[in-house]
PDB file of N, CA and C in Angstrom:
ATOM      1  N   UNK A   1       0.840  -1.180   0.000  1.00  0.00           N
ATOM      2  CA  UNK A   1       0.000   0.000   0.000  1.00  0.00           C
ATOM      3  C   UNK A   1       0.885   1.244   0.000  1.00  0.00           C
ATOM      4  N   UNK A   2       0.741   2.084  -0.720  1.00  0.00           N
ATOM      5  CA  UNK A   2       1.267   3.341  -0.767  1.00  0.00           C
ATOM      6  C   UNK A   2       0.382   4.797  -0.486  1.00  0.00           C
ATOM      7  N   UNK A   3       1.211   5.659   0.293  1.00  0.00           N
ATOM      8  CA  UNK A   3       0.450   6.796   0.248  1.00  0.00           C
ATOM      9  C   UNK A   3       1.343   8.108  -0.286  1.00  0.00           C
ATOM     10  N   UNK A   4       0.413   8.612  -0.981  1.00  0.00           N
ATOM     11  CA  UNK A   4       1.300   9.947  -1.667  1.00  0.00           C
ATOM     12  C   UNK A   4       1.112  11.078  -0.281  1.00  0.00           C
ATOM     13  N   UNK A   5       2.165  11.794  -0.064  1.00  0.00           N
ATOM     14  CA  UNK A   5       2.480  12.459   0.860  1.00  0.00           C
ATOM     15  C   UNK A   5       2.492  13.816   0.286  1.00  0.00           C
ATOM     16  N   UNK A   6       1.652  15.385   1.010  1.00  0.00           N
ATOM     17  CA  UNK A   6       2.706  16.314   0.253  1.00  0.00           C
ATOM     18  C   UNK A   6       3.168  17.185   2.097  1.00  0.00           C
ATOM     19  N   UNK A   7       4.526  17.629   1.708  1.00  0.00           N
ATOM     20  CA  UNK A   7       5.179  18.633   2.546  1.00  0.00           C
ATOM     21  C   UNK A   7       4.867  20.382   1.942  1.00  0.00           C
ATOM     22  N   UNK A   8       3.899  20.430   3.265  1.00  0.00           N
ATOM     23  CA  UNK A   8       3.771  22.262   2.837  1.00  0.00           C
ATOM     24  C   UNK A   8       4.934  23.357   3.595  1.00  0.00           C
ATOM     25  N   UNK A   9       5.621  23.269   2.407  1.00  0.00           N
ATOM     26  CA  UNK A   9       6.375  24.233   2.875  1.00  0.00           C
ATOM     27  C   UNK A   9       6.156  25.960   2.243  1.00  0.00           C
ATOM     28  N   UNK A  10       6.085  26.437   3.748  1.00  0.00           N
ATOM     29  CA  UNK A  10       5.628  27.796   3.597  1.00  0.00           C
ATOM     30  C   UNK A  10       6.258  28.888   4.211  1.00  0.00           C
ATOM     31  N   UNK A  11       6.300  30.330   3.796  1.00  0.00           N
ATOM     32  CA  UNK A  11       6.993  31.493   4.711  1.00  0.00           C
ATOM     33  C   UNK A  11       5.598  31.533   5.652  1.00  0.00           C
ATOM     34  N   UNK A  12       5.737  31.608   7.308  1.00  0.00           N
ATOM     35  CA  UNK A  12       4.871  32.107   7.858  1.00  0.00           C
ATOM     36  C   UNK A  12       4.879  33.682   8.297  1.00  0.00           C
ATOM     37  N   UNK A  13       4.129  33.917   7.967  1.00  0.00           N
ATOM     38  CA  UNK A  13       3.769  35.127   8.337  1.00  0.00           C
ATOM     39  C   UNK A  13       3.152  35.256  10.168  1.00  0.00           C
ATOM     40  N   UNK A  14       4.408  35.804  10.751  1.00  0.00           N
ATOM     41  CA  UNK A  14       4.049  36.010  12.214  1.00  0.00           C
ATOM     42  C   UNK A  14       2.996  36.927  12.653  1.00  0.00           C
ATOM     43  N   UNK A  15       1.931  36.268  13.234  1.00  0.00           N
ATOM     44  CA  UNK A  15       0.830  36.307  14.194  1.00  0.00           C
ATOM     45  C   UNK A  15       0.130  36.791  12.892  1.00  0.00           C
ATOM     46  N   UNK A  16      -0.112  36.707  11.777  1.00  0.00           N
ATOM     47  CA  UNK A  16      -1.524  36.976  10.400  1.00  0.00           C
ATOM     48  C   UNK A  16      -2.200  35.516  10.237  1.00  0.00           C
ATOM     49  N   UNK A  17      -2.736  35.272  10.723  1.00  0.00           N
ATOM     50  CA  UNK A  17      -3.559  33.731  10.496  1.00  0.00           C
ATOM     51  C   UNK A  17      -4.154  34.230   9.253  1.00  0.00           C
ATOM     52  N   UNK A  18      -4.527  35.366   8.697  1.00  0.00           N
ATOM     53  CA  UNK A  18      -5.477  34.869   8.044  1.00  0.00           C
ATOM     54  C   UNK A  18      -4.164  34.697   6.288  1.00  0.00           C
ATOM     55  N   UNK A  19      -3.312  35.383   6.455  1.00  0.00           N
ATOM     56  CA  UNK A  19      -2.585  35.537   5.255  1.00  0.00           C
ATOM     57  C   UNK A  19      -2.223  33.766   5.650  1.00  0.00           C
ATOM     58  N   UNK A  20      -1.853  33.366   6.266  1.00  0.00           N
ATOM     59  CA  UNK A  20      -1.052  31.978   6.752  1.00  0.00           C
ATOM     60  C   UNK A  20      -2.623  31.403   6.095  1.00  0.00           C
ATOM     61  N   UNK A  21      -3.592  31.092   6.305  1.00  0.00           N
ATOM     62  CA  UNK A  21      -4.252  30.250   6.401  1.00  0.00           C
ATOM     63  C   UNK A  21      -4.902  30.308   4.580  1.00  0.00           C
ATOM     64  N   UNK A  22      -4.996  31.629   3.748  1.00  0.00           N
ATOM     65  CA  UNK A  22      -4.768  31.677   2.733  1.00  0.00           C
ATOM     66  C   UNK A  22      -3.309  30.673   1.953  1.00  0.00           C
ATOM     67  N   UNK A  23      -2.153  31.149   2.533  1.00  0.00           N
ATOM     68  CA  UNK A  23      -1.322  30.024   2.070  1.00  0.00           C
ATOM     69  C   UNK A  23      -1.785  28.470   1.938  1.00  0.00           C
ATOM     70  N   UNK A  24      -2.260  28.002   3.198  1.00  0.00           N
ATOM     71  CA  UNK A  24      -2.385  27.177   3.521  1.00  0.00           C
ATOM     72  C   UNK A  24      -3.550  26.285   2.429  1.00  0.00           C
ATOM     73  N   UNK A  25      -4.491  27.415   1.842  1.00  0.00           N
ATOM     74  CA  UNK A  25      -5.263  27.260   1.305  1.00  0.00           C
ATOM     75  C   UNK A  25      -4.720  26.165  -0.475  1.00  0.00           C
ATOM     76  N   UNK A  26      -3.704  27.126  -0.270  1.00  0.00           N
ATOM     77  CA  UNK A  26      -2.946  27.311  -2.056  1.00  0.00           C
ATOM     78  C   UNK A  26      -2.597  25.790  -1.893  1.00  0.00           C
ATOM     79  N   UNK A  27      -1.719  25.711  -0.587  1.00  0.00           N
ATOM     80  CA  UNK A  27      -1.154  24.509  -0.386  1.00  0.00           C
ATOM     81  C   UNK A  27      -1.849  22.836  -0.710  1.00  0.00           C
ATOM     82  N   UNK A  28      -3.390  23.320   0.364  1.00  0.00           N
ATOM     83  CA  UNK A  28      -4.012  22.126   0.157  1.00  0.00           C
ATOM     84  C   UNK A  28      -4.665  21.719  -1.431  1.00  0.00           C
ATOM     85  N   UNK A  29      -4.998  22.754  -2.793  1.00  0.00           N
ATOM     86  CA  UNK A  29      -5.308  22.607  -3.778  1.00  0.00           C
ATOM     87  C   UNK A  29      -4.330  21.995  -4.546  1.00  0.00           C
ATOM     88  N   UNK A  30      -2.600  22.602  -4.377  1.00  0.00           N
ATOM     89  CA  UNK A  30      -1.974  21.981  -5.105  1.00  0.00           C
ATOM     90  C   UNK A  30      -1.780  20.968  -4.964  1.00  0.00           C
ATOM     91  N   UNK A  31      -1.994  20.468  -3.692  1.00  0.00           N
ATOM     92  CA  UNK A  31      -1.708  19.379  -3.173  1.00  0.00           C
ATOM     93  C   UNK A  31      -2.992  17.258  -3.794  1.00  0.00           C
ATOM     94  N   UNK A  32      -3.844  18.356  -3.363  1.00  0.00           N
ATOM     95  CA  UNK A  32      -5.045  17.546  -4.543  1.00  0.00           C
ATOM     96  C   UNK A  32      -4.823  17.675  -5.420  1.00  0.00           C
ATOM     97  N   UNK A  33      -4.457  18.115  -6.972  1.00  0.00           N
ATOM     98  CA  UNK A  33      -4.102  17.953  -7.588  1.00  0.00           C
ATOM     99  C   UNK A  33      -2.916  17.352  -8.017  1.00  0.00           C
ATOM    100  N   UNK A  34      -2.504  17.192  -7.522  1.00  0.00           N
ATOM    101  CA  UNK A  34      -0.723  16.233  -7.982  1.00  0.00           C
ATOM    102  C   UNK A  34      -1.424  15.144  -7.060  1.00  0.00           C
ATOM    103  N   UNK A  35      -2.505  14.893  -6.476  1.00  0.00           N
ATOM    104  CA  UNK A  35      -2.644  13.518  -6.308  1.00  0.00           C
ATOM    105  C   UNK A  35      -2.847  12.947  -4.667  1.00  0.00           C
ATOM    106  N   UNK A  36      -1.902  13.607  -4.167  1.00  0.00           N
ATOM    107  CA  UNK A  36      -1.763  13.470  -2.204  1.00  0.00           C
ATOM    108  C   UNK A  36      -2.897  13.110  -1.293  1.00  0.00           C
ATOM    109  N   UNK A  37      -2.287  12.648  -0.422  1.00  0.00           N
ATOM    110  CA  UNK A  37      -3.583  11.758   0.227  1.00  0.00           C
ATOM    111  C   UNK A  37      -3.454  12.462   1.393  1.00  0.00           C
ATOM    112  N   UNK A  38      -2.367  13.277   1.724  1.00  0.00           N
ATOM    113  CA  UNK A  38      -2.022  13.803   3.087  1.00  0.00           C
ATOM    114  C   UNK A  38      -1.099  15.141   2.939  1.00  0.00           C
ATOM    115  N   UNK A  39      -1.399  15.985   3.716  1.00  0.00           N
ATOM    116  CA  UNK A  39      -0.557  17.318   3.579  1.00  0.00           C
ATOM    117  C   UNK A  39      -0.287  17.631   5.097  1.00  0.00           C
ATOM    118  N   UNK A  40       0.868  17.516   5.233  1.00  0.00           N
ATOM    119  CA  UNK A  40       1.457  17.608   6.099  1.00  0.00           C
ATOM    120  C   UNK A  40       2.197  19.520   6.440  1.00  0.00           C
ATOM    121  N   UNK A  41       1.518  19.568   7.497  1.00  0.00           N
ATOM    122  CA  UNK A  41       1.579  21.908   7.543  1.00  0.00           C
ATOM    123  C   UNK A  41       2.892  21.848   8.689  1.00  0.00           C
ATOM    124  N   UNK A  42       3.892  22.749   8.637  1.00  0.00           N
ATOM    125  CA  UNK A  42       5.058  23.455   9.345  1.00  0.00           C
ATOM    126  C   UNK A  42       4.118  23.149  10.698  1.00  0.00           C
ATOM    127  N   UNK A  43       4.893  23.151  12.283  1.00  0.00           N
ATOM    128  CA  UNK A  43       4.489  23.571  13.192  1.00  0.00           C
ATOM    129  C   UNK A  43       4.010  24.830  13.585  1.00  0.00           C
ATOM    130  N   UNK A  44       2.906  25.530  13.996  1.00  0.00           N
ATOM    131  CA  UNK A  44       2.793  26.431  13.796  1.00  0.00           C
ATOM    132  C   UNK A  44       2.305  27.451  13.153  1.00  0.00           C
ATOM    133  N   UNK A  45       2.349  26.691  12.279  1.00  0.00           N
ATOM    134  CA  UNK A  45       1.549  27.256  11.020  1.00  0.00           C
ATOM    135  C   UNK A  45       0.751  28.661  10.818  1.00  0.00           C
ATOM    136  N   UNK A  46      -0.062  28.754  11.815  1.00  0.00           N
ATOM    137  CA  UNK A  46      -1.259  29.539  11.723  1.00  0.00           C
ATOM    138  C   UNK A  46      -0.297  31.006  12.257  1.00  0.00           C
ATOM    139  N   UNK A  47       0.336  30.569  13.117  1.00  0.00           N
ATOM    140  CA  UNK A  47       0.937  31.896  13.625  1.00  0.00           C
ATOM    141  C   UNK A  47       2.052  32.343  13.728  1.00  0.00           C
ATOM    142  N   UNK A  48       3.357  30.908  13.692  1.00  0.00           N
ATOM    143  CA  UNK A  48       4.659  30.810  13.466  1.00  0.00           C
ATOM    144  C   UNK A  48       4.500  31.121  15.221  1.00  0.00           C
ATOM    145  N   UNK A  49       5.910  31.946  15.752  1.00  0.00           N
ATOM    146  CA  UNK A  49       6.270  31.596  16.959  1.00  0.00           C
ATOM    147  C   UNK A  49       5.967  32.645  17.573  1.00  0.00           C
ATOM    148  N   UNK A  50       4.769  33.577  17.611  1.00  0.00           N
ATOM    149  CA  UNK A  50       4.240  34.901  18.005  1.00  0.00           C
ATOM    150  C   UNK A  50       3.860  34.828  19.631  1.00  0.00           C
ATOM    151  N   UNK A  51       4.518  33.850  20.544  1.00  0.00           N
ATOM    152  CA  UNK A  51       4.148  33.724  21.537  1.00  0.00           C
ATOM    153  C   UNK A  51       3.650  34.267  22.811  1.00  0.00           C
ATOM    154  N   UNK A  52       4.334  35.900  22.422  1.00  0.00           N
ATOM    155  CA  UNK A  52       3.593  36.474  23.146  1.00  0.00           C
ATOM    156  C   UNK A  52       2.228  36.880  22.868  1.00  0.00           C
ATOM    157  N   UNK A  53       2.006  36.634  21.487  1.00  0.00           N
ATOM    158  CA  UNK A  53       0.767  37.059  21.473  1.00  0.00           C
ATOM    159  C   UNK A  53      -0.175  35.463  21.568  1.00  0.00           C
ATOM    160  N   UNK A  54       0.160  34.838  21.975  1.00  0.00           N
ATOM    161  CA  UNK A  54      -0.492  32.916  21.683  1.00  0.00           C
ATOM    162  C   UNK A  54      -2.086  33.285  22.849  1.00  0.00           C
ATOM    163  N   UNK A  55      -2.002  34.236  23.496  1.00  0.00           N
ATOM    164  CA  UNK A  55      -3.609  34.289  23.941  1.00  0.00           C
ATOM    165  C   UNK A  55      -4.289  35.197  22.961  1.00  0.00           C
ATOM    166  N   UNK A  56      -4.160  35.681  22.073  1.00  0.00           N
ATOM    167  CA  UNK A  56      -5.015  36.288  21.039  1.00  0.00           C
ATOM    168  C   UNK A  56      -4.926  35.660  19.791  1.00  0.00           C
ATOM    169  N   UNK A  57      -4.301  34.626  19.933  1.00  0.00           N
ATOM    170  CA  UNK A  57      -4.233  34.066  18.279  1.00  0.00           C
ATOM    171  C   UNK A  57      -4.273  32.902  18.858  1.00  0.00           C
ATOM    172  N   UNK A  58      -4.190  32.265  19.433  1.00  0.00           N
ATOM    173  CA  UNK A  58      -5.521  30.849  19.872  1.00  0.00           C
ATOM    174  C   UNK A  58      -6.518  30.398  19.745  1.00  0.00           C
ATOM    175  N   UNK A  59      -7.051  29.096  19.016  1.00  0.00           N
ATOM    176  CA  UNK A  59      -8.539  29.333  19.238  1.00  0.00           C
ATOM    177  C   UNK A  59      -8.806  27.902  19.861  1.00  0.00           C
ATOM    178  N   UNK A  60     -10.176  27.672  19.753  1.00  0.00           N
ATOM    179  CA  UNK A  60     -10.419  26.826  20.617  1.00  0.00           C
ATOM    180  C   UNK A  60     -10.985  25.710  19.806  1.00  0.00           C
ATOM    181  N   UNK A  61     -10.662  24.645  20.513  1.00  0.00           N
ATOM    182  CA  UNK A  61     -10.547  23.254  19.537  1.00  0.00           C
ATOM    183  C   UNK A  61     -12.039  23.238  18.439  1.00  0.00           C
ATOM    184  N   UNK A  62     -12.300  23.143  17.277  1.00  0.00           N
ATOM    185  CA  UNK A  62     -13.101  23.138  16.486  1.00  0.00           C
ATOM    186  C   UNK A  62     -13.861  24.237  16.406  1.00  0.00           C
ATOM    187  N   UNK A  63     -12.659  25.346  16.691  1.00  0.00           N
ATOM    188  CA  UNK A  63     -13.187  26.464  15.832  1.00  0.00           C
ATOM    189  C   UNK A  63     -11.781  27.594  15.638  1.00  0.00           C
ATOM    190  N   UNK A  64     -12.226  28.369  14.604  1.00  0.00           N
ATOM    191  CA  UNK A  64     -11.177  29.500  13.772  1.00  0.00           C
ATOM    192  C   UNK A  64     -10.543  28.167  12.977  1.00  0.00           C
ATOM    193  N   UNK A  65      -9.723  28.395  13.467  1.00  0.00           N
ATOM    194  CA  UNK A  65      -7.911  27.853  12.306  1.00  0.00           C
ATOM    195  C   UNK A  65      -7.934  26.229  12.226  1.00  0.00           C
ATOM    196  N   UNK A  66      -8.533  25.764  13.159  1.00  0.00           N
ATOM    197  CA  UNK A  66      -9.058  24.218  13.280  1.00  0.00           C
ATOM    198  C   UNK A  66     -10.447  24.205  12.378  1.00  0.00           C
ATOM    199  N   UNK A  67     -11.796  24.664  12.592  1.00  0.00           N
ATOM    200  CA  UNK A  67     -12.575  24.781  11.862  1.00  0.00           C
ATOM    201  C   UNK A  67     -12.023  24.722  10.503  1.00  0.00           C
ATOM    202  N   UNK A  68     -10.965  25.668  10.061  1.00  0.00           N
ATOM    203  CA  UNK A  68     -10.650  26.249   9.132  1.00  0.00           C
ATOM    204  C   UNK A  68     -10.195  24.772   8.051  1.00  0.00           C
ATOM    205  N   UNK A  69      -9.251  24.285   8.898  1.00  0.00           N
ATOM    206  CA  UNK A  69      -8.616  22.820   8.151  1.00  0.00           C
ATOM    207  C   UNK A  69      -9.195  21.925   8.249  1.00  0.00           C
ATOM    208  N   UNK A  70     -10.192  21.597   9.221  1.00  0.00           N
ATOM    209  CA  UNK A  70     -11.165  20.748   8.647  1.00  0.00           C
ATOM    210  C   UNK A  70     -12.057  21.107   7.385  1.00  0.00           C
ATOM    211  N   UNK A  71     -12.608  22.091   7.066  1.00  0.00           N
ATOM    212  CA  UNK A  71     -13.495  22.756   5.884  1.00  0.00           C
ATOM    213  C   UNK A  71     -12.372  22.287   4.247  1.00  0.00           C
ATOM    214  N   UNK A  72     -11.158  22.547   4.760  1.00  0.00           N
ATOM    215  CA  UNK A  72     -10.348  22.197   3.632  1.00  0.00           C
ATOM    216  C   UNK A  72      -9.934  21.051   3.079  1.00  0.00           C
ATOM    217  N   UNK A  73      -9.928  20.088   4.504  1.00  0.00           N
ATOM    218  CA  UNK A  73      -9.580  18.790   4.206  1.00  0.00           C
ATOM    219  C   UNK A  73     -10.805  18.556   3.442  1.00  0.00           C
ATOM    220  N   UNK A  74     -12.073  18.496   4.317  1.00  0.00           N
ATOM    221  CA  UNK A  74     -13.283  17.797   3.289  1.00  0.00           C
ATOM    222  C   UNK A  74     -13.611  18.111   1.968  1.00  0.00           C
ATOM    223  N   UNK A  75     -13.219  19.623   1.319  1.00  0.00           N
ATOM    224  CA  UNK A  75     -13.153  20.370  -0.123  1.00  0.00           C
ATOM    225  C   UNK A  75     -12.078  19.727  -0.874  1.00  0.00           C
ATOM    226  N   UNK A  76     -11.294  19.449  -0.176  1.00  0.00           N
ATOM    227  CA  UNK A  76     -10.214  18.572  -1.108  1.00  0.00           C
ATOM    228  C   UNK A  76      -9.799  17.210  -0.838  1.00  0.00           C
ATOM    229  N   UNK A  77     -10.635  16.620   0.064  1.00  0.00           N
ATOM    230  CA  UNK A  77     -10.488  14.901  -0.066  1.00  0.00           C
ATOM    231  C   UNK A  77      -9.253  14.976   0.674  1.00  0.00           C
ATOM    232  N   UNK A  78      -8.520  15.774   1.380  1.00  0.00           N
ATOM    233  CA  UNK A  78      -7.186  15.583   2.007  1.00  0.00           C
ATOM    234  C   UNK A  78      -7.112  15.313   3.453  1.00  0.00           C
ATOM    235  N   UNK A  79      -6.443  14.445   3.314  1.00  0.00           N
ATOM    236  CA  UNK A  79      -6.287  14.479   5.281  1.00  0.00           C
ATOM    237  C   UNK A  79      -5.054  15.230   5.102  1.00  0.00           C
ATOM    238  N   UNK A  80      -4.902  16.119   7.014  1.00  0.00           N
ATOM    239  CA  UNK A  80      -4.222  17.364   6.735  1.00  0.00           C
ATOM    240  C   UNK A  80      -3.902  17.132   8.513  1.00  0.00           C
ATOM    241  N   UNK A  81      -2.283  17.482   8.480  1.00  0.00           N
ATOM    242  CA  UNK A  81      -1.879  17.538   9.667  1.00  0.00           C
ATOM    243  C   UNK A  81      -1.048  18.620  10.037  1.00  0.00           C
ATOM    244  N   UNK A  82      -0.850  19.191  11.143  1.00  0.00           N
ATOM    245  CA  UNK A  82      -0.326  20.070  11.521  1.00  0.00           C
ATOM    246  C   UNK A  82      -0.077  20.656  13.278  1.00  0.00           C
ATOM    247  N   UNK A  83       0.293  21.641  13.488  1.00  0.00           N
ATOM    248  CA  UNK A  83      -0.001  22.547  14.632  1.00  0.00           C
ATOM    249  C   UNK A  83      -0.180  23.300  14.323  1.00  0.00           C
ATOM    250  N   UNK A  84      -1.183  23.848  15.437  1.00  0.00           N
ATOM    251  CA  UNK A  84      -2.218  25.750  15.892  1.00  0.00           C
ATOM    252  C   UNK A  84      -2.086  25.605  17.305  1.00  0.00           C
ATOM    253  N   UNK A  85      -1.751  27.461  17.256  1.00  0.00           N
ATOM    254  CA  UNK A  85      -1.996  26.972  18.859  1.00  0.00           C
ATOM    255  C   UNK A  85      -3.682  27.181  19.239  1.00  0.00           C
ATOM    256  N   UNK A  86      -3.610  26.076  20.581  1.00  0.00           N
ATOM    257  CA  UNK A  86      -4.866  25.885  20.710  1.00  0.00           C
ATOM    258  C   UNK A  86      -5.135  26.696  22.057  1.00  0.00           C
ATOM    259  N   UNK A  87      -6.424  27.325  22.025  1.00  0.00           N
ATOM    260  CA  UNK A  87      -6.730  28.347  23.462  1.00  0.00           C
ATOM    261  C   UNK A  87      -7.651  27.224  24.612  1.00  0.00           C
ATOM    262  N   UNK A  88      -7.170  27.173  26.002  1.00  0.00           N
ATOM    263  CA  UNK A  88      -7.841  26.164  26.751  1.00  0.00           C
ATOM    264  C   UNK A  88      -8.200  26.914  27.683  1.00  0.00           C
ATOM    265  N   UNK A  89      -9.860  27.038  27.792  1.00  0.00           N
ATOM    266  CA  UNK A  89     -10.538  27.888  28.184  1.00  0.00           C
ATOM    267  C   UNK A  89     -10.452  27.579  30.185  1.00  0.00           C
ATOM    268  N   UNK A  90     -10.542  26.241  29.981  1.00  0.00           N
ATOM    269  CA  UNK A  90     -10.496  25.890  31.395  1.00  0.00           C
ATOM    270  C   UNK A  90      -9.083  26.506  32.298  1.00  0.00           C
ATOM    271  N   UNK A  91      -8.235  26.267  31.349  1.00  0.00           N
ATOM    272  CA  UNK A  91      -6.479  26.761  32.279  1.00  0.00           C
ATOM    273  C   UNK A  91      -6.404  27.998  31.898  1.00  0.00           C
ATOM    274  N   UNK A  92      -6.886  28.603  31.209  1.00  0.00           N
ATOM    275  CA  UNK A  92      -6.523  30.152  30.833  1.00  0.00           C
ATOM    276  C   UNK A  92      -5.571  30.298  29.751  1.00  0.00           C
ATOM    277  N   UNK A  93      -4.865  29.496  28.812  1.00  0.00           N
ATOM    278  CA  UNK A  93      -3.559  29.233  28.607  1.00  0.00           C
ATOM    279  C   UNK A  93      -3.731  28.865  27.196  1.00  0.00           C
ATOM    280  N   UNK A  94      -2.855  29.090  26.148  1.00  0.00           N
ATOM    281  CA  UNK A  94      -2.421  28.363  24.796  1.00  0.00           C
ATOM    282  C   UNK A  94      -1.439  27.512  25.060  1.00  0.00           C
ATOM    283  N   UNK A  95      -1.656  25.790  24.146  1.00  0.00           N
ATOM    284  CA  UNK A  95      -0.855  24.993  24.246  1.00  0.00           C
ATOM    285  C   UNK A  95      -0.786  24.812  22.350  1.00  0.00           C
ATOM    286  N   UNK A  96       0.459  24.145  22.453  1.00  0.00           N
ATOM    287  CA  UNK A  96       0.757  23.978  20.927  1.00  0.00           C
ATOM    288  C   UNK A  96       0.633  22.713  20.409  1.00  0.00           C
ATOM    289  N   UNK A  97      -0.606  22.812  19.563  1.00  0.00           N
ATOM    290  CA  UNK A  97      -1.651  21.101  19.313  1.00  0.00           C
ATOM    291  C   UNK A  97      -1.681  20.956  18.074  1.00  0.00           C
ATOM    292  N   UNK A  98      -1.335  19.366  18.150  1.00  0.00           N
ATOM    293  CA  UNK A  98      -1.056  19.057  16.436  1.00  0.00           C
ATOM    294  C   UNK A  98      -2.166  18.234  16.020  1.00  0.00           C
ATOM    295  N   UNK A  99      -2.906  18.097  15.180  1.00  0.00           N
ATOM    296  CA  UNK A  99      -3.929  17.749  14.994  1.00  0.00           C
ATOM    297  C   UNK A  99      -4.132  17.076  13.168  1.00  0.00           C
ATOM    298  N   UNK A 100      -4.613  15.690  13.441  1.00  0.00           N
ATOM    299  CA  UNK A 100      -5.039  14.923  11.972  1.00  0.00           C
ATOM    300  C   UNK A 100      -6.460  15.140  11.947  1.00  0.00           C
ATOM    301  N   UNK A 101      -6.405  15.637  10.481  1.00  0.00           N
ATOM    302  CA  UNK A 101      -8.252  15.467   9.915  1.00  0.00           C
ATOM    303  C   UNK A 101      -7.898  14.972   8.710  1.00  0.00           C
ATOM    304  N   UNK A 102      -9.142  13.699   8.474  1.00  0.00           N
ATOM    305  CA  UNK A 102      -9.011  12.598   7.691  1.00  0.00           C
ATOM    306  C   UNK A 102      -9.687  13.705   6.559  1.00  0.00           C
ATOM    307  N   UNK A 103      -9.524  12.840   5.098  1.00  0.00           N
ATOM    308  CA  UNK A 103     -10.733  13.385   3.907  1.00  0.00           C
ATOM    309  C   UNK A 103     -11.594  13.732   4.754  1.00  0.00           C
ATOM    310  N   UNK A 104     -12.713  13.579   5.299  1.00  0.00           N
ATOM    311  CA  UNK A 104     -13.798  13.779   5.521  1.00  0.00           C
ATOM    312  C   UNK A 104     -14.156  15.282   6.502  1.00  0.00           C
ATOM    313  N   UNK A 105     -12.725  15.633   7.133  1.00  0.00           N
ATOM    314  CA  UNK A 105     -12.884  17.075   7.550  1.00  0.00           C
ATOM    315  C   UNK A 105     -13.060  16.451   9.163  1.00  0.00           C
ATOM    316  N   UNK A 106     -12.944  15.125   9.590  1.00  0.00           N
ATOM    317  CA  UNK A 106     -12.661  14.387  11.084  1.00  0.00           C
ATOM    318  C   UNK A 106     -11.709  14.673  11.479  1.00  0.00           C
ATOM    319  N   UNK A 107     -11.826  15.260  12.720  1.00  0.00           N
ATOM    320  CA  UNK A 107     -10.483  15.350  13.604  1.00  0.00           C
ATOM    321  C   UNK A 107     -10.726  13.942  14.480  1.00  0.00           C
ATOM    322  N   UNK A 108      -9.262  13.102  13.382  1.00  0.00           N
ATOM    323  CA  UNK A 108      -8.640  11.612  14.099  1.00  0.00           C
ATOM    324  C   UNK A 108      -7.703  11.952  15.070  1.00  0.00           C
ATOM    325  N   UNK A 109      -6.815  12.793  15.275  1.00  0.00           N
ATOM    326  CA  UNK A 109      -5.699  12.476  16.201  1.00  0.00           C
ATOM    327  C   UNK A 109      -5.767  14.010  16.783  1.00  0.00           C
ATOM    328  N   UNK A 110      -5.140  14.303  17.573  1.00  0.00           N
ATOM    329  CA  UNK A 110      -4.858  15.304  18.610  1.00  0.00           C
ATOM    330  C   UNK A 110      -3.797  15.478  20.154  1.00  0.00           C
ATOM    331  N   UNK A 111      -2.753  16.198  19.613  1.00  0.00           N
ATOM    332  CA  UNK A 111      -1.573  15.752  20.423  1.00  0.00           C
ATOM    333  C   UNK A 111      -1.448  17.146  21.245  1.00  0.00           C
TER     334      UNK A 111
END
């Protein structure tokens, strides 16, 4: 069994999710097209290493930048992995969460 893999490699743009998540966009189309079953995103991705700002550019699990890559995986049949930081409402706090969504726009894994 084989799986076609793609590596998104991208400039992040520190603390602009939305320019990052436009990239991200480009990424996952080219990526369906040449065939890929999986797109694999930089750590970080959404915000690069803006840490002081990681309580305003956080969001919370299945929604913003997570919402965001699930909507993409399912538009393009891609399962899609990566890190965002994630906002945890209970601790007050951003942690940095890597997260698989299958084709179907399912969040399978979560680290």
């Amino acid at each position: 069994m084989e799986l076609q893999i793609a590596i998104g490699q991208m400039d992040i743009v520190l603390g602009d999710a939305q320019a990052n998540l436009g990239t991200v966009q480009d990424l996952a189309a080219r990526a369906a097209e040449q065939g890929a079953e999986l797109l694999v995103l930089p750590e970080l991705w959404g915000s690069g290493y803006a840490l002081e700002q990681a309580g305003e550019l956080a969001d919370e699990l299945n929604t913003g930048l997570f919402a965001a890559v699930a909507a993409l995986a399912r538009h393009y049949r891609l399962a899609i992995c990566g890190s965002l930081l994630e906002w945890d409402s209970m601790e007050e706090r951003a942690y940095n969460t890597a997260t698989v969504y299958d084709a179907d726009g399912s969040l399978r894994g979560r680290y």
